[in-house]
N, C-alpha and C. Protein backbone atom coordinates (compact mmCIF):
# COMPACT_ATOMS: atom_id res chain seq x y z
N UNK A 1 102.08 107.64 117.10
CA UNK A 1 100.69 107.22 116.99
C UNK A 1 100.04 107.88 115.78
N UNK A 2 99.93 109.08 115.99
CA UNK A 2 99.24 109.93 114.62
C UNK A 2 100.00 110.68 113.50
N UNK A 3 100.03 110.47 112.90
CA UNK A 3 100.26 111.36 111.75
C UNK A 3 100.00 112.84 111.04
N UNK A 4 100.48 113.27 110.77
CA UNK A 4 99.74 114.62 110.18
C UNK A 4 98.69 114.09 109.79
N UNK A 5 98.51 113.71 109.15
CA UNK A 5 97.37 113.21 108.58
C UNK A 5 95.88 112.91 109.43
N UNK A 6 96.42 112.67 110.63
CA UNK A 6 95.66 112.16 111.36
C UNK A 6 95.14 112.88 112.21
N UNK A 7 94.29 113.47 112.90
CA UNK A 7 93.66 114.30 113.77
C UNK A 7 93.82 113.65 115.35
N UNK A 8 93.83 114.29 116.09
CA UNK A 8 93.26 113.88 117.67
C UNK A 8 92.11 114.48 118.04
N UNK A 9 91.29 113.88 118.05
CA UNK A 9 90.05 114.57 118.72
C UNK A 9 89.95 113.80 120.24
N UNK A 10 89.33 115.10 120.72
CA UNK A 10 88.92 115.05 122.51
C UNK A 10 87.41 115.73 122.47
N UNK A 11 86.81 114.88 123.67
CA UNK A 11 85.85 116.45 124.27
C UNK A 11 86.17 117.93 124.27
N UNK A 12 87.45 118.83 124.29
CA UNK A 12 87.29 119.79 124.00
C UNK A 12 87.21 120.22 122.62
N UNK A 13 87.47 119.55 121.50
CA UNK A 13 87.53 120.18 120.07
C UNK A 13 86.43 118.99 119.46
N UNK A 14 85.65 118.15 119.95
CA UNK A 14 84.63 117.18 119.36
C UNK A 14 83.81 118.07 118.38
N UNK A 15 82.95 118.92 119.18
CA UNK A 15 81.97 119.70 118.25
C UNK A 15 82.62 120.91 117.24
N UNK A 16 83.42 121.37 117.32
CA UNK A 16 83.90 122.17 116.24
C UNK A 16 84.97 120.90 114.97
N UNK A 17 85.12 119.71 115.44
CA UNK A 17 86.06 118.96 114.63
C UNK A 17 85.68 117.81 113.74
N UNK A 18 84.10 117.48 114.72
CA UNK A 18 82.94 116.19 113.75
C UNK A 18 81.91 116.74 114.05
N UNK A 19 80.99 117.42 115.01
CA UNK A 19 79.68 117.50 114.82
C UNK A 19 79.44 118.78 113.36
N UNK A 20 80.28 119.97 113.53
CA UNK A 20 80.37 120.67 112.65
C UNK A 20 81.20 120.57 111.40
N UNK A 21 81.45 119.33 111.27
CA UNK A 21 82.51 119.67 110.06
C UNK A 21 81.32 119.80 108.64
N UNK A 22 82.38 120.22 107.93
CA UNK A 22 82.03 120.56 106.33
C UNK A 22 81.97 119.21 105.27
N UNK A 23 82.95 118.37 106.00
CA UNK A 23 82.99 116.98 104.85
C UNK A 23 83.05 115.80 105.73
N UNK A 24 82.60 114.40 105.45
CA UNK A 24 82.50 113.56 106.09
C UNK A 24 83.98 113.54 107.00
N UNK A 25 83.51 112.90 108.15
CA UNK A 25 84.65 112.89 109.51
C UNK A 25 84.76 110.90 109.99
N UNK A 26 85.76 110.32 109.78
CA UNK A 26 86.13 109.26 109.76
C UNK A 26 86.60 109.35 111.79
N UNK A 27 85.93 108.78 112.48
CA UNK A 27 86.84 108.53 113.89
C UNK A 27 87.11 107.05 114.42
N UNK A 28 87.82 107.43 114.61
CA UNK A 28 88.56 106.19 115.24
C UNK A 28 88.74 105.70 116.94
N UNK A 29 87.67 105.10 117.33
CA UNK A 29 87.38 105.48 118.99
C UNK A 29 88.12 103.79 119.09
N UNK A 30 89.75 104.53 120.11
CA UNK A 30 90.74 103.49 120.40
C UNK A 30 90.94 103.67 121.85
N UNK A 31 92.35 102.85 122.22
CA UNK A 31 92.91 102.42 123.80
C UNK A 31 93.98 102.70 123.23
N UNK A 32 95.04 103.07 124.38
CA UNK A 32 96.66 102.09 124.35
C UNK A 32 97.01 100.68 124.48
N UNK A 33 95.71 100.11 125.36
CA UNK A 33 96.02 98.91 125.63
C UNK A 33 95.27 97.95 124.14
N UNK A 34 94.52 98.80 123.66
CA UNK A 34 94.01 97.71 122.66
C UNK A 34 94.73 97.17 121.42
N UNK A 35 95.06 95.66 121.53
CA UNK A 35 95.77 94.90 120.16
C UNK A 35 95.34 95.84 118.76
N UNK A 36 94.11 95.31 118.54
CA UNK A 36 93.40 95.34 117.33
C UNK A 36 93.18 96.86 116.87
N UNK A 37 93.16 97.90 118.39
CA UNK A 37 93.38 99.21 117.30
C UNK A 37 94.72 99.55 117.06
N UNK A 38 95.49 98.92 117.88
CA UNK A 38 97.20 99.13 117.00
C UNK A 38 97.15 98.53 115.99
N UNK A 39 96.71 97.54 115.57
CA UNK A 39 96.97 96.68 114.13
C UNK A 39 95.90 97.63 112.76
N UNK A 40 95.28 98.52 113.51
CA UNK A 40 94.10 99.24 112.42
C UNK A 40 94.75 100.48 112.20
N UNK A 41 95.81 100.81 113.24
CA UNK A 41 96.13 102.40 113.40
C UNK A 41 96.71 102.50 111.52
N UNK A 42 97.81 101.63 110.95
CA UNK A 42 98.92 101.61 109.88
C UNK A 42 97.51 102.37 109.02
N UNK A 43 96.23 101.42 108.63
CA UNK A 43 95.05 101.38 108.09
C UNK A 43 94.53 103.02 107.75
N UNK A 44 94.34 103.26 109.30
CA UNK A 44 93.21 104.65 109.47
C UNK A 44 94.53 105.65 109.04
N UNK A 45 95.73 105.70 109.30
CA UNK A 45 96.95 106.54 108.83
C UNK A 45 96.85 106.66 106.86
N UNK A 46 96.61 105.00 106.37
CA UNK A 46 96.88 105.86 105.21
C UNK A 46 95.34 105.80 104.36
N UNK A 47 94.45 105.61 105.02
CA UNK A 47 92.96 105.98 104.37
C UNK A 47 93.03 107.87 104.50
N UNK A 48 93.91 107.89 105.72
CA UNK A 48 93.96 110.08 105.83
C UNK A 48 94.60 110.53 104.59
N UNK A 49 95.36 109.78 104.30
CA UNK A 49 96.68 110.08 103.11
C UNK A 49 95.72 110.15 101.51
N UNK A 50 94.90 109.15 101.86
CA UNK A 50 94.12 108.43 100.37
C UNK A 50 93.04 109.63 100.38
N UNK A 51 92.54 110.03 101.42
CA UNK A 51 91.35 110.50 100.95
C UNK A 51 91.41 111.82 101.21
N UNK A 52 92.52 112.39 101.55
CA UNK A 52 92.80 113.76 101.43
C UNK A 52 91.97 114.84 102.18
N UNK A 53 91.75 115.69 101.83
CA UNK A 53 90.34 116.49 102.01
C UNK A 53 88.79 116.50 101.73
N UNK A 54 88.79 115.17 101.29
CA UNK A 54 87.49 114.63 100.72
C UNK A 54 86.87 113.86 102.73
N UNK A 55 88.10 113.56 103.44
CA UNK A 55 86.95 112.92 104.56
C UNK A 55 88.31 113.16 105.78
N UNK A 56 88.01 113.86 106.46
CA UNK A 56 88.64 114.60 108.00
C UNK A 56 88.77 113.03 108.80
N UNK A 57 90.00 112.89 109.00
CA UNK A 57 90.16 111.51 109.72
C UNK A 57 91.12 111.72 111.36
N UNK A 58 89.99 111.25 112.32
CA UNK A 58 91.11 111.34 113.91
C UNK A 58 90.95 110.41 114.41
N UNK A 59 91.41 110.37 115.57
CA UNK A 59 91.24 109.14 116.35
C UNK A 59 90.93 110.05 117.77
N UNK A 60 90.07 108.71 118.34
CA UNK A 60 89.82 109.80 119.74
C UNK A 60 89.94 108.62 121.23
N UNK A 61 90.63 108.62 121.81
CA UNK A 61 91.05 107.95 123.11
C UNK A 61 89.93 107.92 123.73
N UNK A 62 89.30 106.50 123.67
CA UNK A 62 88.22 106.44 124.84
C UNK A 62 88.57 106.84 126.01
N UNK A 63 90.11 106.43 127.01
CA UNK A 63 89.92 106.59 128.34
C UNK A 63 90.01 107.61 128.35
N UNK A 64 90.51 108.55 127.92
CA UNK A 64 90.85 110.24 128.00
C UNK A 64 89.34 111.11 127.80
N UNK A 65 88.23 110.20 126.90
CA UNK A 65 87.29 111.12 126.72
C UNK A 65 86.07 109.83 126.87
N UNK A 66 85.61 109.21 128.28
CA UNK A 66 85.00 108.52 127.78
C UNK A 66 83.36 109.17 127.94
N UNK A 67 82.80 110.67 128.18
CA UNK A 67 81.37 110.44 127.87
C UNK A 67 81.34 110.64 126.15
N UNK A 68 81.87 110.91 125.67
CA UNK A 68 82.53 111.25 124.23
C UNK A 68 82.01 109.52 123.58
N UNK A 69 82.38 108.48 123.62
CA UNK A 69 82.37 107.29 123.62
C UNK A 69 81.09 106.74 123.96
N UNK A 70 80.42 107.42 125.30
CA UNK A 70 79.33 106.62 125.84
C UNK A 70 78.09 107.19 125.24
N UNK A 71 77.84 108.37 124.98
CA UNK A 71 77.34 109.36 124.26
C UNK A 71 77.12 108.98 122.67
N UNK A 72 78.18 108.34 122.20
CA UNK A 72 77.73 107.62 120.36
C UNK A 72 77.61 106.17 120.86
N UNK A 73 77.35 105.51 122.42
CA UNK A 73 77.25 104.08 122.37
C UNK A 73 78.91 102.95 121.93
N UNK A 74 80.06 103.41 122.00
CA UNK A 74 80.41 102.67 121.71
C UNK A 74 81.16 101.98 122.90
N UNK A 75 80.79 100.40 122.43
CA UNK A 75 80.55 99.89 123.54
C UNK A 75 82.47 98.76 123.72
N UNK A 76 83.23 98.69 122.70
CA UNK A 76 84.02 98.12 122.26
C UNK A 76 84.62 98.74 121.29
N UNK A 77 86.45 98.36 121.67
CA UNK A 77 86.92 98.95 120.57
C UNK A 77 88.07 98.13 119.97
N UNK A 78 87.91 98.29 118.47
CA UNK A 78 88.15 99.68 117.99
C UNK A 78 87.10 99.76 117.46
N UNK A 79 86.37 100.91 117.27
CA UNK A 79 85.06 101.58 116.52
C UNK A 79 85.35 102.49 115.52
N UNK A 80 84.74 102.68 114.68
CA UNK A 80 85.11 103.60 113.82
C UNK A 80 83.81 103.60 113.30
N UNK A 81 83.55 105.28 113.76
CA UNK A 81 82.14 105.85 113.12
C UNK A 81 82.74 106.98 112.00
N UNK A 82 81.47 106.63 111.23
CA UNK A 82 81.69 107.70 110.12
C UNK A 82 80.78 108.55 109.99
N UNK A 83 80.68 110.13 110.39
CA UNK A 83 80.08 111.14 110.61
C UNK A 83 79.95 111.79 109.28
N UNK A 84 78.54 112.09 108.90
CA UNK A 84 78.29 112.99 107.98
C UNK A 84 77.32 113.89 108.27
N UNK A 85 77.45 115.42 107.81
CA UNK A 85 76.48 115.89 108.46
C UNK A 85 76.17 116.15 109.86
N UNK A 86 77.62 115.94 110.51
CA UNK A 86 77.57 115.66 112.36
C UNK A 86 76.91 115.33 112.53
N UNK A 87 76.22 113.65 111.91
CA UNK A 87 75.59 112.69 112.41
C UNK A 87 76.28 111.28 111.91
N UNK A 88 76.25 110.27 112.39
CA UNK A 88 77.04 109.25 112.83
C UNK A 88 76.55 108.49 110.96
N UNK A 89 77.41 108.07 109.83
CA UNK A 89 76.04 107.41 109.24
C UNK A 89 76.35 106.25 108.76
N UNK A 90 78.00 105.47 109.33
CA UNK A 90 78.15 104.45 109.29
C UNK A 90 79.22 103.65 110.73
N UNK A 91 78.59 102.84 111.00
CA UNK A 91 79.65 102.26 112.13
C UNK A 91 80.36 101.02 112.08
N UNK A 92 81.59 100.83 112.43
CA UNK A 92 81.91 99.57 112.26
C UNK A 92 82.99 99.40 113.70
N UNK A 93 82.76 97.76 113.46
CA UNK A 93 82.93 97.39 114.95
C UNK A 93 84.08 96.64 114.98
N UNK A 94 85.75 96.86 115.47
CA UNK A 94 86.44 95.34 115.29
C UNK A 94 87.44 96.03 114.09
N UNK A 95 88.48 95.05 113.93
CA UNK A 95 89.31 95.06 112.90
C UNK A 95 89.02 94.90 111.60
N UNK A 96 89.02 95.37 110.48
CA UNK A 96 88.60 95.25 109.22
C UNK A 96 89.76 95.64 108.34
N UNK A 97 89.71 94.40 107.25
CA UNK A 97 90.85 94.91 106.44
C UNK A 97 90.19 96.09 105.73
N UNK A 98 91.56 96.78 104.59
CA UNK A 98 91.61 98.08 104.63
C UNK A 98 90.42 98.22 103.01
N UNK A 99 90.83 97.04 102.29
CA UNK A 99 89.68 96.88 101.67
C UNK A 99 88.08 97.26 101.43
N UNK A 100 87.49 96.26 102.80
CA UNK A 100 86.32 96.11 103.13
C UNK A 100 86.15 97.61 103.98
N UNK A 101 86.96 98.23 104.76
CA UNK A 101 86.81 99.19 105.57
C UNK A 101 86.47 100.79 104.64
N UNK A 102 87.51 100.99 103.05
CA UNK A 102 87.29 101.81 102.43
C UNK A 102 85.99 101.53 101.54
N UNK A 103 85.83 99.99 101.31
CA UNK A 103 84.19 100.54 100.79
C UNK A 103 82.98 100.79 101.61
N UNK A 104 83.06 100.65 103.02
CA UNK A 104 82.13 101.23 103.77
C UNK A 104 81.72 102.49 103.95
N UNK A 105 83.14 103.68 103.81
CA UNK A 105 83.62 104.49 104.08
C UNK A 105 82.96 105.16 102.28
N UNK A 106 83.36 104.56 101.78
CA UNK A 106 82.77 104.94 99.99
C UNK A 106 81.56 104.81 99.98
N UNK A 107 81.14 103.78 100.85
CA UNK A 107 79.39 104.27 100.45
C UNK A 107 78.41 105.38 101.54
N UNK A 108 79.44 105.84 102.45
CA UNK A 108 78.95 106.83 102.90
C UNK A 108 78.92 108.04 102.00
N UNK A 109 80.14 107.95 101.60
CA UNK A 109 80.52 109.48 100.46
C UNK A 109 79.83 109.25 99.33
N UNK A 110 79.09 108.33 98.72
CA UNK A 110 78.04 108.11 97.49
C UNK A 110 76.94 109.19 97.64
């Protein structure tokens, strides 16, 4: 599933891993059972690779952590919020090619 590259975040390491981080935090709020975040996982694996230390990238298992989930509203997945400042400052909803997904992600870091 993850990669080095890739983080796991849970309720126990949430606030020391996105509310506090130092550089924007990319998450990835998925299932096992969900199609569309397996088809995004290849995606969020090498945006970790691309963007290095410039933006902290995990994924975080709704069923395993869901006030974690209910708590940023997300209501469907796959979600992917982008935390800056341990505050949420872009969201996107659904499958997105990798394209359209890194310039969302770029205009947070602007």
């Amino acid at each position: 599933m993850a990669s080095d590259k890739v983080l796991k975040f849970e309720s126990g390491n949430w606030a020391d891993e996105v509310e506090k981080a130092a550089t924007p935090v990319l998450v990835d709020f998925w299932a096992v059972w969900c199609g569309p975040c397996r088809m995004i996982a290849p995606i969020v694996e090498e945006l970790a690779g691309e963007y290095g230390d410039q933006v902290k990238v995990g994924k975080l298992n709704v069923d395993e952590n869901q006030a974690v989930a209910a708590k940023y509203g997300v209501m469907s997945i796959p979600t992917m919020l982008v935390f800056k400042n341990g505050q949420p400052a872009e969201r996107i909803v659904g499958f997105m090619p990798k394209k359209e997904l890194k310039a969302r992600i770029d205009a947070v870091l602007a």
